[in-house]
Protein backbone atom coordinates (compact mmCIF):
# COMPACT_ATOMS: atom_id res chain seq x y z
CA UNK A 1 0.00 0.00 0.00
CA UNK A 2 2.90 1.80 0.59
CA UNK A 3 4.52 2.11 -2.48
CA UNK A 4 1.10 2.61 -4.11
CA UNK A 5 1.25 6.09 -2.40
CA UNK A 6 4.12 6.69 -3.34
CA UNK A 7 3.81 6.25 -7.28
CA UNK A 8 0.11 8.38 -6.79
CA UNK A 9 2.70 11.30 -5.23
CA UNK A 10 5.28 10.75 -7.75
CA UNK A 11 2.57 10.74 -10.87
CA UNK A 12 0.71 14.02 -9.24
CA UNK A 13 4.40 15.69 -8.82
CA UNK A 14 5.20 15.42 -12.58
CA UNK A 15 1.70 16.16 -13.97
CA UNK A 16 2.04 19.51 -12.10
CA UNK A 17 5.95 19.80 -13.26
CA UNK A 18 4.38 18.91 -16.72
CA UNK A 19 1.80 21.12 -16.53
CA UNK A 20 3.63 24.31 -15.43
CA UNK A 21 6.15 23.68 -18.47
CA UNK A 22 3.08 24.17 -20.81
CA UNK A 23 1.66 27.52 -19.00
CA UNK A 24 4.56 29.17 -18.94
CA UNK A 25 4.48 32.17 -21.12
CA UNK A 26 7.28 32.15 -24.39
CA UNK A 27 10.77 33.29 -23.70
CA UNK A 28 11.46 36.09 -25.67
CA UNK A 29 14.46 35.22 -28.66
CA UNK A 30 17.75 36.70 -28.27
CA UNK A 31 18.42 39.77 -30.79
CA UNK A 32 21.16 40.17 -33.16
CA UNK A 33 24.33 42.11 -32.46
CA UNK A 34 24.28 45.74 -33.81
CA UNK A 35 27.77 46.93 -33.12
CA UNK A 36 26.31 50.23 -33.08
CA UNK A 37 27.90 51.10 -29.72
CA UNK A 38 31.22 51.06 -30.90
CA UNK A 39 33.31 54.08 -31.60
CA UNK A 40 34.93 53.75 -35.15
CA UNK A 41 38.64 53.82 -35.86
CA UNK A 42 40.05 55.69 -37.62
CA UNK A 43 43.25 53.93 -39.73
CA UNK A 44 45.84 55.29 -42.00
CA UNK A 45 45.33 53.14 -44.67
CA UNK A 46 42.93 54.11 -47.85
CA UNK A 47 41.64 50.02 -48.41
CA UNK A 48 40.79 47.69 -45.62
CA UNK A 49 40.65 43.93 -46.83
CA UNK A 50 38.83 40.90 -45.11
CA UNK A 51 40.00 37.64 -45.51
CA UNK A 52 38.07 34.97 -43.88
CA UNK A 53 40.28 31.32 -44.00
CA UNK A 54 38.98 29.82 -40.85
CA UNK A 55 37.04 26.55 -41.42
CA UNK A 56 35.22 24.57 -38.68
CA UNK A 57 36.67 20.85 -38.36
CA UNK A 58 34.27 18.37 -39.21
CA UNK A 59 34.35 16.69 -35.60
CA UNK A 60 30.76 17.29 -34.79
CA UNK A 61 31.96 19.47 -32.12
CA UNK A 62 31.68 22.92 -34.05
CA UNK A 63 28.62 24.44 -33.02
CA UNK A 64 28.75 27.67 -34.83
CA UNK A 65 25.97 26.71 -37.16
CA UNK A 66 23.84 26.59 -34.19
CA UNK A 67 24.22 29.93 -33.57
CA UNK A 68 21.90 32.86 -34.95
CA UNK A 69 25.03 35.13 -35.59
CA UNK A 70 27.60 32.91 -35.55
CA UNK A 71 31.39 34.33 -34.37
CA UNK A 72 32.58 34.34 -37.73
CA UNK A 73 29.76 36.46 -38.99
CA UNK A 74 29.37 38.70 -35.89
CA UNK A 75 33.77 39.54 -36.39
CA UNK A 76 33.23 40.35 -39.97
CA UNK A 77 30.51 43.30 -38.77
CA UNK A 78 32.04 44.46 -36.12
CA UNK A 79 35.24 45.18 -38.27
CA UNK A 80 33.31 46.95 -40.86
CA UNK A 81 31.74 49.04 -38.88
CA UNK A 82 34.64 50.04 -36.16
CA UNK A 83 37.48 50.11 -38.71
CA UNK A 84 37.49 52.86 -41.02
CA UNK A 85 40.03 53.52 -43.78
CA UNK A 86 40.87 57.14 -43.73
CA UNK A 87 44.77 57.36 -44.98
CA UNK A 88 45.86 58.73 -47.98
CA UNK A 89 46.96 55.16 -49.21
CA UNK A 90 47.98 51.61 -48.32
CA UNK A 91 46.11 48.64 -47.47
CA UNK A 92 45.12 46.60 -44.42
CA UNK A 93 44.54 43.16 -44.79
CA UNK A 94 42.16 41.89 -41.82
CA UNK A 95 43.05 37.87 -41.60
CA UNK A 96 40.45 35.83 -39.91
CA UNK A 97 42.72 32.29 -38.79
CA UNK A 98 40.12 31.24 -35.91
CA UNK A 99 36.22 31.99 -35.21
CA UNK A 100 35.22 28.75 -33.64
CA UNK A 101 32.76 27.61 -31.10
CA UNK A 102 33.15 23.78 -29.87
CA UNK A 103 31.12 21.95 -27.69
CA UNK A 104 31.56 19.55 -25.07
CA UNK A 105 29.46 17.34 -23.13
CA UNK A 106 29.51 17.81 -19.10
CA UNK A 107 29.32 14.90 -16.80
CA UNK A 108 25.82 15.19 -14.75
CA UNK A 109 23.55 13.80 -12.27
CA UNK A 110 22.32 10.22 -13.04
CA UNK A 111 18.98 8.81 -11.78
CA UNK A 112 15.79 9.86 -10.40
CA UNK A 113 17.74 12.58 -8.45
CA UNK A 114 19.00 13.77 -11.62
CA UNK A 115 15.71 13.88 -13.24
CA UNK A 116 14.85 17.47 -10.49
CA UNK A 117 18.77 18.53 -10.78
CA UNK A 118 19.41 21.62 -13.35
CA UNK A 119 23.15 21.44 -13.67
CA UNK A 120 25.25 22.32 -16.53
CA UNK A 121 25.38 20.35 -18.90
CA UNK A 122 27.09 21.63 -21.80
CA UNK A 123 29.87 24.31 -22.43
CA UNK A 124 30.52 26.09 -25.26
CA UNK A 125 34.38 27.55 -26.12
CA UNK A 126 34.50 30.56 -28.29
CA UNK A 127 37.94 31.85 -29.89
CA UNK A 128 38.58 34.48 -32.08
CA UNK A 129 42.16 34.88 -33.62
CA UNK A 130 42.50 37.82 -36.00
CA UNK A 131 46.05 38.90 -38.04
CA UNK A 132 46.38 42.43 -39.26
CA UNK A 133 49.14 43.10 -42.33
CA UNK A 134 49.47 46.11 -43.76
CA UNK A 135 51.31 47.07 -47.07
CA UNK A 136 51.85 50.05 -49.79
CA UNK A 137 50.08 50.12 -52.79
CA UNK A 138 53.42 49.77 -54.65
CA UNK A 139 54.43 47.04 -52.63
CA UNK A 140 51.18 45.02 -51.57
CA UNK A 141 52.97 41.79 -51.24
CA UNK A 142 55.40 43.23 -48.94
CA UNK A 143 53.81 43.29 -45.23
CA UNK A 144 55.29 46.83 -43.70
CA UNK A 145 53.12 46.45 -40.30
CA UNK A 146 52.17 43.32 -38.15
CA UNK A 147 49.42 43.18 -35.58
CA UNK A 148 47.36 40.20 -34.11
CA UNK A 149 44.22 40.40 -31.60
CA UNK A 150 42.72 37.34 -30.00
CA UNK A 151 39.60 36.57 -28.10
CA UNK A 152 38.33 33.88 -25.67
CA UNK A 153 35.22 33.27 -24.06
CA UNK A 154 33.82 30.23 -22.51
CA UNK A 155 29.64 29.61 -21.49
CA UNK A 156 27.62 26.74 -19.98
CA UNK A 157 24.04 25.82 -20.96
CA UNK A 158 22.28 24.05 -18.11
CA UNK A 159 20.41 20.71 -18.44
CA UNK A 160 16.95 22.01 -18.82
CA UNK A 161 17.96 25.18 -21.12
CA UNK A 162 15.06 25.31 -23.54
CA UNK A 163 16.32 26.46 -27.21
CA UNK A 164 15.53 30.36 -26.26
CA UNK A 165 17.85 29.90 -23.55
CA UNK A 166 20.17 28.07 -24.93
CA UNK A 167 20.11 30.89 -28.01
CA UNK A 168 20.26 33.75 -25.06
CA UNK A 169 23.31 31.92 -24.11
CA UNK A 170 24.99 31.54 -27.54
CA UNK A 171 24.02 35.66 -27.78
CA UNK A 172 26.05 36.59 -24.79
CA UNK A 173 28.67 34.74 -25.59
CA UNK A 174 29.35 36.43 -28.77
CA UNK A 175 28.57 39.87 -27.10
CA UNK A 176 31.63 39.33 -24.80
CA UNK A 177 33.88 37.85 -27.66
CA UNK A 178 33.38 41.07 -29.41
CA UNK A 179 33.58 43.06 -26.55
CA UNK A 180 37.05 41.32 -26.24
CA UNK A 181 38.16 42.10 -29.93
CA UNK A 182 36.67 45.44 -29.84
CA UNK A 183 39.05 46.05 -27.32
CA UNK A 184 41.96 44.60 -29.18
CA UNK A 185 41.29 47.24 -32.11
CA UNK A 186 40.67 50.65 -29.68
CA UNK A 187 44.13 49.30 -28.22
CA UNK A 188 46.72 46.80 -30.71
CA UNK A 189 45.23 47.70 -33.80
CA UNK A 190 44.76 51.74 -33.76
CA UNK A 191 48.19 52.02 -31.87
CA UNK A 192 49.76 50.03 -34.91
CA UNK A 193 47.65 51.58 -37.89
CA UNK A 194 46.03 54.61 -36.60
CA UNK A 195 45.86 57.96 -37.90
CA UNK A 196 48.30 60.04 -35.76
């Protein structure tokens, strides 16, 4: 008689589990990234070139097609829109080698103590490695300057995340990979290449 309690009590737990899932109200999605908050550069070079040669390893642990503005996308706007060509002549080539995301499984709670346990159970590592070369237009094979900037970010996604979280999560950590980079060019990059 006991245990028939018991599985009423366990039954009436998840039906009301199961039915506060369905009432709750729908998460809002995560926007895109704008970039409009940061301040442009200004560079002394009259052509800015963007070469993109990173490519995800086929491992099934690249993730950034998951993601609504993936790293490799989101790097591409933000130099566009903080780097600005205003030199006489010359040309800076902007070399993406890295813009990955990879996933990886965390270990987690087992069992029916598990199954009321939000953990993390996933984390996500972002990297962004950029190259700057810069080079007359007489010479443009010849690299006259040298700079590099590099970003890294890490995020979990907990065991319950539903995709809007999950997306939310994927959205911040871009925001603080470009915050990173951002950074990098205010600093490395206009110190290197910026109008005096």
């Amino acid at each position: 008689m006991k245990h028939h309690w018991k599985k009423l009590v366990f039954t009436a737990t998840c039906a009301a589990f199961l039915s506060a899932c369905m009432d709750a109200p729908p998460q809002p999605e995560a926007p895109l990234m704008s970039f409009d908050q940061y301040k442009p550069i200004m560079l002394n070079v009259a052509k800015i070139e963007i070469i993109d040669k990173f490519k995800a390893d086929g491992d099934g642990k690249h993730v950034e097609l998951l993601m609504k503005q993936p790293p490799e996308t989101a790097v591409q706007e933000l130099i566009k829109k903080q780097l600005v060509a205003a030199g006489p002549s010359g040309i800076l080539r902007v070399i993406i080698d890295d813009a990955s995301v990879v996933g990886e499984k965390l270990p987690v709670t087992e069992g029916m103590k598990g199954m009321f346990t939000n953990e993390p159970a996933e984390r996500y590592s972002a990297r962004i490695a950029l190259r700057f070369e810069s080079a007359t237009d007489d010479a443009p094979d010849i690299t006259k300057a040298h700079a590099e900037v590099t970003a890294d970010r890490t995020k979990t996604v907990m065991k319950d995340a539903s995709p809007a979280e999950r997306d939310r999560v994927f959205y911040r950590l871009d925001e603080e990979l470009m915050d990173d980079v951002s950074h990098g060019l205010q600093t490395v990059v206009r110190s290197t290449f910026g109008l005096n």
